[in-house]
N, C-alpha and C. Protein backbone atom coordinates (compact mmCIF):
# COMPACT_ATOMS: atom_id res chain seq x y z
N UNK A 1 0.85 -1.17 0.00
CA UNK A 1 0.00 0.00 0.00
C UNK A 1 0.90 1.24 0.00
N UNK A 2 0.82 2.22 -0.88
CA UNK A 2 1.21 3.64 -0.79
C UNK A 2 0.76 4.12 0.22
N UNK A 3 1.71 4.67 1.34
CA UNK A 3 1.02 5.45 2.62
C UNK A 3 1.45 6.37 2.38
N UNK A 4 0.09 7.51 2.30
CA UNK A 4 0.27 8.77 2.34
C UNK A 4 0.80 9.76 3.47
N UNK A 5 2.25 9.43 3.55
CA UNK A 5 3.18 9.91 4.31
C UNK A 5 2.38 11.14 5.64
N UNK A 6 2.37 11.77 4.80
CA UNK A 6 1.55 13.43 6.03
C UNK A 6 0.40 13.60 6.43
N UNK A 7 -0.16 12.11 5.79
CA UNK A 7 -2.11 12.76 6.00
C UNK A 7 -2.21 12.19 6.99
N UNK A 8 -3.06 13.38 8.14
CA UNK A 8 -3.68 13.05 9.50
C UNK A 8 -4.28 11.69 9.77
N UNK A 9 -4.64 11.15 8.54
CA UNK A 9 -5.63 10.31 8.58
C UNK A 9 -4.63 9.11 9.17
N UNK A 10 -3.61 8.79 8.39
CA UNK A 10 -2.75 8.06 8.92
C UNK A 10 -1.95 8.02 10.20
N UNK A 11 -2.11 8.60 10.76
CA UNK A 11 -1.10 9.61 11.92
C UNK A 11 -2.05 9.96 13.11
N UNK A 12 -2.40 9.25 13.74
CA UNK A 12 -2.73 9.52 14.68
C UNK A 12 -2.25 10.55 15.87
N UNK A 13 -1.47 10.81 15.91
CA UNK A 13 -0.62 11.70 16.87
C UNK A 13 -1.12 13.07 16.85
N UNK A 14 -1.78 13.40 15.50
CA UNK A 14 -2.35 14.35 14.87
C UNK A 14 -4.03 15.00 16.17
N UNK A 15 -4.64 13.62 16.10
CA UNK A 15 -5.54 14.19 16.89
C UNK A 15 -4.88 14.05 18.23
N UNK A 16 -3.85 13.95 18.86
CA UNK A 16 -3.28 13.99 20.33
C UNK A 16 -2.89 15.30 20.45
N UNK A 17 -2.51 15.98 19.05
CA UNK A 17 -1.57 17.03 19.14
C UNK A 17 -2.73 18.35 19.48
N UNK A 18 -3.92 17.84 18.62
CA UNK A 18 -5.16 18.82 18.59
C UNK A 18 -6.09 18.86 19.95
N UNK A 19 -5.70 17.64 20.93
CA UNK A 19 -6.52 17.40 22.17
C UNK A 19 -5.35 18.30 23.19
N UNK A 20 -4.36 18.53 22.78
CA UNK A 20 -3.21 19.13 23.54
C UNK A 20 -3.64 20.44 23.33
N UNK A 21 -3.86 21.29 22.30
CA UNK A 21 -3.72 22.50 22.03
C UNK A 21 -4.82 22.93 22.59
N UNK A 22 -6.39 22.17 21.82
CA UNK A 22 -7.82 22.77 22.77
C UNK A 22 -7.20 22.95 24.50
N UNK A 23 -6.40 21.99 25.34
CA UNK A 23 -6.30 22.12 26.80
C UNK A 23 -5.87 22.95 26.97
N UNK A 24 -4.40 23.55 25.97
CA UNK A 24 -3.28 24.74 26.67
C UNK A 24 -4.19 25.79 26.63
N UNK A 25 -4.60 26.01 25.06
CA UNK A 25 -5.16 27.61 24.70
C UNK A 25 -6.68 27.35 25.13
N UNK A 26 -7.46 26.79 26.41
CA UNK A 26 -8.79 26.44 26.66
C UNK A 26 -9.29 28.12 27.00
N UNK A 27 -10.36 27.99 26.17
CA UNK A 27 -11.09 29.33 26.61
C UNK A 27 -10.28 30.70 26.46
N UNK A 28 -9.29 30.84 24.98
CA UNK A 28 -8.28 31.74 24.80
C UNK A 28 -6.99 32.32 25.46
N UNK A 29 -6.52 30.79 26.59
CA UNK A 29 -5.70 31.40 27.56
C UNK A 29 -4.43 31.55 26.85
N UNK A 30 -3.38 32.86 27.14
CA UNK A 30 -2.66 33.09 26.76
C UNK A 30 -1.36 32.97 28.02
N UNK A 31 0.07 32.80 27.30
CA UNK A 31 0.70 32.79 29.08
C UNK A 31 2.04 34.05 28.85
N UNK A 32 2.21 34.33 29.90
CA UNK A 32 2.99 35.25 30.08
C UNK A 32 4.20 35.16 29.71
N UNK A 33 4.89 34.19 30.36
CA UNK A 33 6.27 33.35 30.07
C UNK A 33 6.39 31.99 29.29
N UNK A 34 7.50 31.86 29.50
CA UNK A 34 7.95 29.90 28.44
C UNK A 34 7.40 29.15 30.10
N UNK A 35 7.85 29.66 31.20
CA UNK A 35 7.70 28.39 32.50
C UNK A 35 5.90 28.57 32.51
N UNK A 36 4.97 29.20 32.06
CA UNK A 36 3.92 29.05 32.18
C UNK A 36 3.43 27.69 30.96
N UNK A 37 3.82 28.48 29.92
CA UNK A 37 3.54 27.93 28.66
C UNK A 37 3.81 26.18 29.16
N UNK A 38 4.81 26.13 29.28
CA UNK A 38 5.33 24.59 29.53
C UNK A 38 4.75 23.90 30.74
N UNK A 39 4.03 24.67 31.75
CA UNK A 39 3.63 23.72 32.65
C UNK A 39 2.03 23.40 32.45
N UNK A 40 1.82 24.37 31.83
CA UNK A 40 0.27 24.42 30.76
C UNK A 40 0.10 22.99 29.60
N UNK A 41 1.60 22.82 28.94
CA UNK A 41 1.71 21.46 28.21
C UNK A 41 1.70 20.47 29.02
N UNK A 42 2.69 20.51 30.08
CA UNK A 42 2.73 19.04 30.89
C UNK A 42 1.67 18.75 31.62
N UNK A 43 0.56 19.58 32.44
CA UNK A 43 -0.49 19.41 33.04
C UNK A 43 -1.60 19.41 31.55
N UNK A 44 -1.55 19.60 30.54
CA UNK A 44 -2.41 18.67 28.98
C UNK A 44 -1.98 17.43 29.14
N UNK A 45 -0.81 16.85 29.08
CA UNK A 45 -0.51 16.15 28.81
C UNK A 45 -1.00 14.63 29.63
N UNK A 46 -0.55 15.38 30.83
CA UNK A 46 -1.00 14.29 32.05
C UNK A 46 -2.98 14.62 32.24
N UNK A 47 -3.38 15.35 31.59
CA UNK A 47 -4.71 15.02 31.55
C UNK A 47 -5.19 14.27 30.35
N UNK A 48 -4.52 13.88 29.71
CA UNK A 48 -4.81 12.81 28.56
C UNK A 48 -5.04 11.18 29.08
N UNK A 49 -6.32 11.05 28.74
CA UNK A 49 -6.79 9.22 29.49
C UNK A 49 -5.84 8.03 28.30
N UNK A 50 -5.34 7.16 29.37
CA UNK A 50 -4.65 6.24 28.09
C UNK A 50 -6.02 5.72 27.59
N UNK A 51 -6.89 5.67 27.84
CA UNK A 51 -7.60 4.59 26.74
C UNK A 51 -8.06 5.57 25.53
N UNK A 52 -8.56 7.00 26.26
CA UNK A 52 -8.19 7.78 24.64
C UNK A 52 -7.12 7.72 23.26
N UNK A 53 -5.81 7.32 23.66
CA UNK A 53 -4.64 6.99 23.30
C UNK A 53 -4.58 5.60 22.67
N UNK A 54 -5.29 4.54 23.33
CA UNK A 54 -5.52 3.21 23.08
C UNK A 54 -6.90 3.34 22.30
N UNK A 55 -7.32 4.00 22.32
CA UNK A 55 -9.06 3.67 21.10
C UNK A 55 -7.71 4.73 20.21
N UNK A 56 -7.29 5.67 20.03
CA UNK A 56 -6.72 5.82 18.63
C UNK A 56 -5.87 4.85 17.90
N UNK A 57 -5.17 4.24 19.08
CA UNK A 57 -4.22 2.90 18.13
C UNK A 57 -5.33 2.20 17.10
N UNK A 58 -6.28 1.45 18.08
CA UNK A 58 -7.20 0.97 17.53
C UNK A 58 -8.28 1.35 16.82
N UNK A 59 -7.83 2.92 16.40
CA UNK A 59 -8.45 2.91 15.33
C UNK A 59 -8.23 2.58 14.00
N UNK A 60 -6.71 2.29 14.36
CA UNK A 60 -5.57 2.46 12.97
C UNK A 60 -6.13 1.59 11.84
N UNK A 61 -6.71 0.27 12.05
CA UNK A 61 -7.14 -0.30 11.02
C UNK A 61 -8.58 0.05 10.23
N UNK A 62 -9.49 0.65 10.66
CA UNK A 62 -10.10 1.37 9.70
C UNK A 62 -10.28 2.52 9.29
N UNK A 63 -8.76 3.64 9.68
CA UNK A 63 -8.30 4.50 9.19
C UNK A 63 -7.42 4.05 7.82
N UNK A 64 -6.63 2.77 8.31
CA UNK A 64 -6.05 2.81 6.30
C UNK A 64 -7.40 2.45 5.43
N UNK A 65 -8.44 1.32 6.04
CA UNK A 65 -9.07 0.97 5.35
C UNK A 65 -9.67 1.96 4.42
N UNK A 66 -10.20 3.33 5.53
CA UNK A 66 -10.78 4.38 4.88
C UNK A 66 -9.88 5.17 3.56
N UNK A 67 -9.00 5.18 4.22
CA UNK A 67 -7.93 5.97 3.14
C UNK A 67 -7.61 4.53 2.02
N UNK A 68 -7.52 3.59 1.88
CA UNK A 68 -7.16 2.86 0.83
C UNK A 68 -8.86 2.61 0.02
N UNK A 69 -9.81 2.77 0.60
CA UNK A 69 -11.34 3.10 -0.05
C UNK A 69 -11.13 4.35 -0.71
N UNK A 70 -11.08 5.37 -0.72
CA UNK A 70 -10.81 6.81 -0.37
C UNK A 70 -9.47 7.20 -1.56
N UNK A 71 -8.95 5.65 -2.12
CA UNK A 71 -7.99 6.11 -2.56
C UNK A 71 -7.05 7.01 -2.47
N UNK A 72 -6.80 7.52 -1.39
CA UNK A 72 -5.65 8.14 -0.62
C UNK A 72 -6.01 9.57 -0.13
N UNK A 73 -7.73 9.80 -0.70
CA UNK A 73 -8.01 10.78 -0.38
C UNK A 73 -8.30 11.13 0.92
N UNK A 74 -8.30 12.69 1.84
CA UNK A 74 -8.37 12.37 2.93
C UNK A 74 -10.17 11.58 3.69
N UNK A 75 -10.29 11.30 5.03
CA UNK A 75 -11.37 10.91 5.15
C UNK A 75 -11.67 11.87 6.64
N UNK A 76 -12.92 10.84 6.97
CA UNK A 76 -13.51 12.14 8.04
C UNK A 76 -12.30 11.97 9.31
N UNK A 77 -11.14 11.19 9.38
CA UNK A 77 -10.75 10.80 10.42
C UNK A 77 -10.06 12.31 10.40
């Protein structure tokens, strides 16, 4: 199978990265400093549930499916 290297669809990490950003910037917060900014990531981070993390692994197989249906186009993932 041709894997379309960059598409989200394939890449799960993609929606981890987007569940990270809604937490830091929640409700337009902005931070003053880098030691804010960064403790704003690590407290996202550690609010992330592993089984959120584990239903994306497992989504992986009917994410190629979709994209090899889809012919490489992207899908709703």
């Amino acid at each position: 199978m041709v894997w379309p290297a960059r598409s989200p669809d394939c890449n799960p990490i993609e929606n981890v990265w987007s569940a990270m950003v809604s937490r830091v910037y929640a409700h337009g917060r902005q931070y003053d400093n880098v030691d804010q900014l960064e403790a704003a990531i690590f407290a996202a981070w550690d609010s992330i549930e592993q089984e959120y993390l584990l239903q994306l692994l497992k989504s992986m197989p009917r994410r190629c499916l979709a994209v090899i249906k889809g012919k490489g186009a992207l899908t709703k993932y």
